[in-house]
C-alpha atoms as a PDB file:
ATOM      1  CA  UNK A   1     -62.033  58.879  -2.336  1.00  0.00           C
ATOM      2  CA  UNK A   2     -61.220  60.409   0.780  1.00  0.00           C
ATOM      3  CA  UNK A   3     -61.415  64.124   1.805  1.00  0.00           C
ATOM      4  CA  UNK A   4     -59.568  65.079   4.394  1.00  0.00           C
ATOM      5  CA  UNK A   5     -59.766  68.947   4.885  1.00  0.00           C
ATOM      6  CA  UNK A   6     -58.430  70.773   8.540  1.00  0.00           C
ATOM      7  CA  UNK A   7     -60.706  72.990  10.108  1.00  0.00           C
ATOM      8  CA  UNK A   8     -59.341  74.884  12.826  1.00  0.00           C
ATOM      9  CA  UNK A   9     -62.417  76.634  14.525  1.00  0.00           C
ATOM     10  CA  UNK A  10     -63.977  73.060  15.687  1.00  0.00           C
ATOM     11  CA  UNK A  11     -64.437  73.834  19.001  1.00  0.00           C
ATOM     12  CA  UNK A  12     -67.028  70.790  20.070  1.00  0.00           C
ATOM     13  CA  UNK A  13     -69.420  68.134  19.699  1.00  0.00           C
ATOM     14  CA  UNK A  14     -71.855  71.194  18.713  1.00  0.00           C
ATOM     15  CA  UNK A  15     -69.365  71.897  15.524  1.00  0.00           C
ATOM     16  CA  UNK A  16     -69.356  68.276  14.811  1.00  0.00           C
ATOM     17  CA  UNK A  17     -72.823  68.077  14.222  1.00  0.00           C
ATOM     18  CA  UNK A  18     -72.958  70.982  12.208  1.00  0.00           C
ATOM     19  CA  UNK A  19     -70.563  70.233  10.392  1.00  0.00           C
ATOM     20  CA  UNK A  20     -72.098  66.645   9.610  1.00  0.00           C
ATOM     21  CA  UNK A  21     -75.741  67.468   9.165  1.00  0.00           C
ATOM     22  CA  UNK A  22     -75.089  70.345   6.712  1.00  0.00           C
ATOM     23  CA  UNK A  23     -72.500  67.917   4.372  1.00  0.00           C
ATOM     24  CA  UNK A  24     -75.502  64.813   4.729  1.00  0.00           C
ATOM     25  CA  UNK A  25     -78.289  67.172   3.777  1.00  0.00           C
ATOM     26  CA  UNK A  26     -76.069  68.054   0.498  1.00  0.00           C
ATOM     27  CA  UNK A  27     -74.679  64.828   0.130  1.00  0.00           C
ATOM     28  CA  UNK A  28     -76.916  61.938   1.866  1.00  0.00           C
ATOM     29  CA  UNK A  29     -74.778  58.948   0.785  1.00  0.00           C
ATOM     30  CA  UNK A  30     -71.845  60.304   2.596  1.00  0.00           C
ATOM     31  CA  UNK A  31     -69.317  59.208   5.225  1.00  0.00           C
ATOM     32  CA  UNK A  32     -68.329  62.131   7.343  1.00  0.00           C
ATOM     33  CA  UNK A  33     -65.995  61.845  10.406  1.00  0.00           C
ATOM     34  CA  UNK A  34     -65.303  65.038  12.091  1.00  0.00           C
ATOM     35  CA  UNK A  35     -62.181  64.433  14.853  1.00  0.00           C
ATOM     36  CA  UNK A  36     -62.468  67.636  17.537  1.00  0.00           C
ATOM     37  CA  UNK A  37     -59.134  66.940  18.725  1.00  0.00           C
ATOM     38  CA  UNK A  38     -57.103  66.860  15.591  1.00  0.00           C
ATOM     39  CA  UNK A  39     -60.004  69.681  14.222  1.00  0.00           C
ATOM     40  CA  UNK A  40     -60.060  67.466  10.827  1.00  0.00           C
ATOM     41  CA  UNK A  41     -63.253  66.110   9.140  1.00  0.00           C
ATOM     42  CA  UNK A  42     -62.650  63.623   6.548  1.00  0.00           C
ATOM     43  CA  UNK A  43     -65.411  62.813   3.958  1.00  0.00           C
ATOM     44  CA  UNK A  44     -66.376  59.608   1.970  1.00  0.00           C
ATOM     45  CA  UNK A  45     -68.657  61.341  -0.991  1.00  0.00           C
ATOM     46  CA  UNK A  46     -69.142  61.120  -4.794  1.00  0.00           C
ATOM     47  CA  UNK A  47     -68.915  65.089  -4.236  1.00  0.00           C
ATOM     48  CA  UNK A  48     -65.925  66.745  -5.637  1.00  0.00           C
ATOM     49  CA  UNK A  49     -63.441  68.288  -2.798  1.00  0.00           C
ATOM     50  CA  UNK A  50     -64.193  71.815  -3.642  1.00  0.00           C
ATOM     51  CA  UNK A  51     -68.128  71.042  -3.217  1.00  0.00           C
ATOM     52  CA  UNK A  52     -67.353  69.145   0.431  1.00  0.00           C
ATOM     53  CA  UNK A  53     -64.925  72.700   1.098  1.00  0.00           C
ATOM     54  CA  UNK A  54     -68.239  74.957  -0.023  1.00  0.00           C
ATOM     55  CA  UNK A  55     -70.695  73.324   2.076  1.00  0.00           C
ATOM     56  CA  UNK A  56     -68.206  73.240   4.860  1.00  0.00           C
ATOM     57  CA  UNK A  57     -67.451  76.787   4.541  1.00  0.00           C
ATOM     58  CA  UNK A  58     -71.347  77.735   3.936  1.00  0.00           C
ATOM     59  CA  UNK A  59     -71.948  76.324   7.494  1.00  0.00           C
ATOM     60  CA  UNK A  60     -69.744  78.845   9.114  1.00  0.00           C
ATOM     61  CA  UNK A  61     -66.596  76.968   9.407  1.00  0.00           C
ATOM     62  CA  UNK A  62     -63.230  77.955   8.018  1.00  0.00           C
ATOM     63  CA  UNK A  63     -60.829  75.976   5.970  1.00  0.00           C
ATOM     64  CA  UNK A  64     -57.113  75.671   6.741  1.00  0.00           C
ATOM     65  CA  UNK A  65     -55.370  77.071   3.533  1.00  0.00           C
ATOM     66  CA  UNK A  66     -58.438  77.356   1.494  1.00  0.00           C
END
């Protein structure tokens, strides 16, 4: 199942990474796609939504009505 959670303080290809490394080191069977532009990463994982939210949120990043 998809995730697809907005996260309006991407600012780069930096933030992407971030973003990406800290959900594959928690989940390493994961797709992640992190769009700058739209400021969305969407998530492929056996992880529950609130889990992909936490680890997003533990690496700094904030989560559109979360």
């Amino acid at each position: 199942m998809a995730i697809k959670l907005k996260v309006p303080d991407i600012k780069g290809d930096e933030c992407a990474k971030k973003i990406t490394k800290s959900i594959l080191t928690m989940e390493s069977d994961a797709k992640v796609d992190v769009d700058v532009k739209a400021k969305t990463v969407t998530v492929e994982a056996g992880a529950s939504e609130e889990t992909i939210k936490q680890i997003v949120q533990s690496a700094g990043y904030t989560i559109e009505g979360y």
